[in-house]
Structure formats: C-alpha cells, structure tokens
C-alpha atoms as a PDB file:
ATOM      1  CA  UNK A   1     -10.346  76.412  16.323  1.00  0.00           C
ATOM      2  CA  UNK A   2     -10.032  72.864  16.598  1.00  0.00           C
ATOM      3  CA  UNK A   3      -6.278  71.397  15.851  1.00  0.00           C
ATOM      4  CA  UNK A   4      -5.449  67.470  16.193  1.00  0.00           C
ATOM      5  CA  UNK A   5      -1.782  66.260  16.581  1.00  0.00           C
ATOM      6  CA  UNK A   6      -0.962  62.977  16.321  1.00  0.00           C
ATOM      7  CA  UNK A   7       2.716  61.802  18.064  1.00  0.00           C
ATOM      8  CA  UNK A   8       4.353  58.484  18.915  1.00  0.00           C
ATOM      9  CA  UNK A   9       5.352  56.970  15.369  1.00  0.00           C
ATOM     10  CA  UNK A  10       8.722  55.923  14.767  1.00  0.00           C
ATOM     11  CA  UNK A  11      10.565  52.798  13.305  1.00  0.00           C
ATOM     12  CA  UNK A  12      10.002  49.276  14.755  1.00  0.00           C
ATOM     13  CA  UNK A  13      10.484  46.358  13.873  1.00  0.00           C
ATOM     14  CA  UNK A  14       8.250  43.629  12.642  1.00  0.00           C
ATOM     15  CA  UNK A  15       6.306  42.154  15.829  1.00  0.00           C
ATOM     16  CA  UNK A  16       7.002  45.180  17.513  1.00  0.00           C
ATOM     17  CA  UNK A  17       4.045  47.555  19.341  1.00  0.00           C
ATOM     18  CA  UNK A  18       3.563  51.264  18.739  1.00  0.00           C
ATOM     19  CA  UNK A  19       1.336  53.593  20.926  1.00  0.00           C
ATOM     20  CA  UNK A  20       0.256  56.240  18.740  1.00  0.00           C
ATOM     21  CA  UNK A  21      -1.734  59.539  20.071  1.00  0.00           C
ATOM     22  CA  UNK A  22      -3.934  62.133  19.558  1.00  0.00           C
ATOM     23  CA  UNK A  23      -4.308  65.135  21.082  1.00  0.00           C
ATOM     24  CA  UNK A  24      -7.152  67.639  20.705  1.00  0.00           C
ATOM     25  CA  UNK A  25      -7.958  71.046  21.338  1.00  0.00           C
ATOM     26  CA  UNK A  26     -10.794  73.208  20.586  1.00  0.00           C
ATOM     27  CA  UNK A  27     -13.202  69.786  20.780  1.00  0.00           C
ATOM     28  CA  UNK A  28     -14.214  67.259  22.818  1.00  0.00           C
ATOM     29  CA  UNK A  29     -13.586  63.604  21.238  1.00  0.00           C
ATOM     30  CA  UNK A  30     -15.484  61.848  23.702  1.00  0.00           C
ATOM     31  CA  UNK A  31     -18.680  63.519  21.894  1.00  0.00           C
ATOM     32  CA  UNK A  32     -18.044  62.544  18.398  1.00  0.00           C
ATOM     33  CA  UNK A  33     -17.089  59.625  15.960  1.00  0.00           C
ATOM     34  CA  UNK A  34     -13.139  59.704  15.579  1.00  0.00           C
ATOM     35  CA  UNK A  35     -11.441  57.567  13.778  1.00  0.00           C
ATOM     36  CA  UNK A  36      -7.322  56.635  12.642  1.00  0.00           C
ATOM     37  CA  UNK A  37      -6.441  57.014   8.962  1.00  0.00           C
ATOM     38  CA  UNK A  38      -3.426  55.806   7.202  1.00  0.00           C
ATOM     39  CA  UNK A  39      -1.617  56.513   4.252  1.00  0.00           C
ATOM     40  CA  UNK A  40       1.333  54.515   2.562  1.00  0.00           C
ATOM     41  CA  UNK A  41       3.707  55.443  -0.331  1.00  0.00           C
ATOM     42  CA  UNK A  42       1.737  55.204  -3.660  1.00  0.00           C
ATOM     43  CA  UNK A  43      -1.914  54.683  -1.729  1.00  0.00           C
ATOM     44  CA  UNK A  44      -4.644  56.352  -0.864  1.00  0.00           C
ATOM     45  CA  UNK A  45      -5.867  56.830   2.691  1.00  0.00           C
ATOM     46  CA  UNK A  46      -7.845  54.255   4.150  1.00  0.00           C
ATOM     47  CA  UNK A  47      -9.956  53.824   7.537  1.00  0.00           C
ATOM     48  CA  UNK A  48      -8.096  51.940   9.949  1.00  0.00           C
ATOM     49  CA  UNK A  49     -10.325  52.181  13.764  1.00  0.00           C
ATOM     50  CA  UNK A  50     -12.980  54.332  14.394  1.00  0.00           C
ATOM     51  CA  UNK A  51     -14.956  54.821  18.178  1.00  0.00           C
ATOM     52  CA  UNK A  52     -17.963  56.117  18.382  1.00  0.00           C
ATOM     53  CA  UNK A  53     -19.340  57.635  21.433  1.00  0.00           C
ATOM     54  CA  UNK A  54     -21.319  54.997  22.226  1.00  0.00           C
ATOM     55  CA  UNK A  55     -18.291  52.805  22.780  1.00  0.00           C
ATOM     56  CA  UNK A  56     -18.638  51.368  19.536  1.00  0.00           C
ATOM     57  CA  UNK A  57     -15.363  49.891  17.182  1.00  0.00           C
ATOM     58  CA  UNK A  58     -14.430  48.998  14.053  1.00  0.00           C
ATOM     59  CA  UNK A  59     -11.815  48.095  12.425  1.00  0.00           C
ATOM     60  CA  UNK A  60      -9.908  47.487   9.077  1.00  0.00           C
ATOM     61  CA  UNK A  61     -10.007  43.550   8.682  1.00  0.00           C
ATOM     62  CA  UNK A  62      -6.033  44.145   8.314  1.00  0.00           C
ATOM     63  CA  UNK A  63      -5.897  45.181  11.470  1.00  0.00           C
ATOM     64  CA  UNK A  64      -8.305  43.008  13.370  1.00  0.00           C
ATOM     65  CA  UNK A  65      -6.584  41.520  16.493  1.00  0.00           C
ATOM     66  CA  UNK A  66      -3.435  43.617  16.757  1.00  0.00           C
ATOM     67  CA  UNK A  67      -5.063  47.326  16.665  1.00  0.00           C
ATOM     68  CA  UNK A  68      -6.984  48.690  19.655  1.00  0.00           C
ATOM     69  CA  UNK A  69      -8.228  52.230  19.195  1.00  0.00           C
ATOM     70  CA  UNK A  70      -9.124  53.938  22.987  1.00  0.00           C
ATOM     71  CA  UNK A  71      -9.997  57.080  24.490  1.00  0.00           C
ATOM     72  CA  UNK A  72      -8.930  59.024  27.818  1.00  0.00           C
ATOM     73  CA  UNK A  73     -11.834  61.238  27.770  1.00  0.00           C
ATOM     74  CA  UNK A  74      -9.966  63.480  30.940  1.00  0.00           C
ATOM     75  CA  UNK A  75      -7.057  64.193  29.192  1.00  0.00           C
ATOM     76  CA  UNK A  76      -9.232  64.269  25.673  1.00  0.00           C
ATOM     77  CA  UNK A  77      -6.985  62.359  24.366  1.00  0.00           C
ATOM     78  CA  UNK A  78      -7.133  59.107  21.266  1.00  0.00           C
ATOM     79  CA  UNK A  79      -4.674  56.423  20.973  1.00  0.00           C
ATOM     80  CA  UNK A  80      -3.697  53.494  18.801  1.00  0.00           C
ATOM     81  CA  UNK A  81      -2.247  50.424  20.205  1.00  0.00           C
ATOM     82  CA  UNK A  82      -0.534  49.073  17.197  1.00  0.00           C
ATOM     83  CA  UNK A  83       0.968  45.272  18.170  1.00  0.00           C
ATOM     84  CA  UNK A  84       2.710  42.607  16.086  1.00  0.00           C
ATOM     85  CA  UNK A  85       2.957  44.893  13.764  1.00  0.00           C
ATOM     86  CA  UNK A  86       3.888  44.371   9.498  1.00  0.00           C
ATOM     87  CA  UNK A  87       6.380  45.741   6.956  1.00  0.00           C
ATOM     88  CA  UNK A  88       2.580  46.454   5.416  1.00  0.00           C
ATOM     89  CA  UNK A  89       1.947  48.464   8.107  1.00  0.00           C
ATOM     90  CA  UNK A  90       4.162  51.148   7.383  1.00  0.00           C
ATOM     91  CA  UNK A  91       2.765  54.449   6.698  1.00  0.00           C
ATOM     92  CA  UNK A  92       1.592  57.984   7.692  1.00  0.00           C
ATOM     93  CA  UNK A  93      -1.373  57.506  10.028  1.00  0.00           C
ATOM     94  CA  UNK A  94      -3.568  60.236  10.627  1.00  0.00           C
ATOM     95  CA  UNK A  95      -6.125  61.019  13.242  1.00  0.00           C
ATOM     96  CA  UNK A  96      -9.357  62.116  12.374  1.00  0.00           C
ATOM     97  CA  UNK A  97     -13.065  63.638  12.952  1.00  0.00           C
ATOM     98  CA  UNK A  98     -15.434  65.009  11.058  1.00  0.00           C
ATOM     99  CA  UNK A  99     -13.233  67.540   8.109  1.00  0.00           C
ATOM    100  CA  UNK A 100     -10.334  67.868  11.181  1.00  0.00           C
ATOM    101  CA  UNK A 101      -7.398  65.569  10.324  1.00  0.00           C
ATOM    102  CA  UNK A 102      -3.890  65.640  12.154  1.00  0.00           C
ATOM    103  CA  UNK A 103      -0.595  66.262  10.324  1.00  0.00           C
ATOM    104  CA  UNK A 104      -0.191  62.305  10.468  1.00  0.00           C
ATOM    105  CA  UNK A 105       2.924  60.527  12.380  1.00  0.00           C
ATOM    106  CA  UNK A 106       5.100  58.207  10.210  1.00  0.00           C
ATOM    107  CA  UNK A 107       5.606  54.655  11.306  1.00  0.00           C
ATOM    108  CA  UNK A 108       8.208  52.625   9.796  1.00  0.00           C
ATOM    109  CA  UNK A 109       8.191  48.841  10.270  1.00  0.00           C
ATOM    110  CA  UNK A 110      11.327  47.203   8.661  1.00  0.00           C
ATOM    111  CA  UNK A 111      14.562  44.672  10.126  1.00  0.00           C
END
C-alpha cells in the first residue's frame, strides 16, 4: 500500500524559508516522476515542482528562483525548499505521484 505524508508547514513570515517533506512508504520515489501540489482558499490545485528520475525539474514560473524540489533517495524521502517566500504563497501543499497524493501540510505566510 503506498501512503505519502507530507510534514514541515507552518506560519512564516514573508521572506522567510520553509523545508517541506515527504515521506514514502510502499514505493520508491527515486523511480518515478513526483511532483509538489498546492492548493489555496477558493483555488484549485496547481503543479508547483516536479523531478523526474532522470534528474529533471520544473517548476511553476511563480516559483522560479525561490523553490528547489530534491530527493534523498536513502531515506526515500522528497523535499521542498521554499525561500523568500509570499503572502501568495500560502496554502495546502501536497505531495504527489502518479493517483498517490499526501494529506497536504498548510503553510501560512503573513506579518
């Protein structure tokens, strides 16, 4: 059964950094295409970073610049380096591969 849970969102504020994770079980994300969602109030999800296995990013031109999306392949573990980060940026964020989403981890950014 494969489960993702996302941790490390919490309130920040703007200019701040986040480190958001990822954890799998029941897969291996260093084989497939993975990817961070987010959601904010009154919006639909959109793609933020994907990695590919290949090494390959992309990344929401919103985002470009202050986002970094990584792997730990030992620890099977994604992340989200989130810096100078916007009042726009707040939302749920949500890992993802394949039909397997996370629960999503709020992050607040607001003075």
């Amino acid at each position: 059964q494969v489960q993702l849970v996302e941790s490390g969102g919490g309130l920040v504020q703007p200019g701040g950094s986040l480190k958001l994770s990822c954890e799998a079980s029941g897969v291996i994300f260093s084989r497939n295409d993975i990817h961070w969602f987010r959601q904010a109030p009154g919006k639909e999800r959109e793609p933020v970073a994907s990695l590919i296995p290949s090494g390959w990013t992309q990344y929401a031109d919103s985002v470009k610049g202050r986002f970094t999306i990584s792997l730990d392949k030992e620890k099977n573990v994604m992340f989200l380096q989130m810096n100078d980060l916007k009042i726009e940026d707040t939302a749920v964020y949500f890992c993802n591969m394949y039909q397997y989403w996370g629960p999503g981890t709020q992050v607040t950014v607001s003075s």
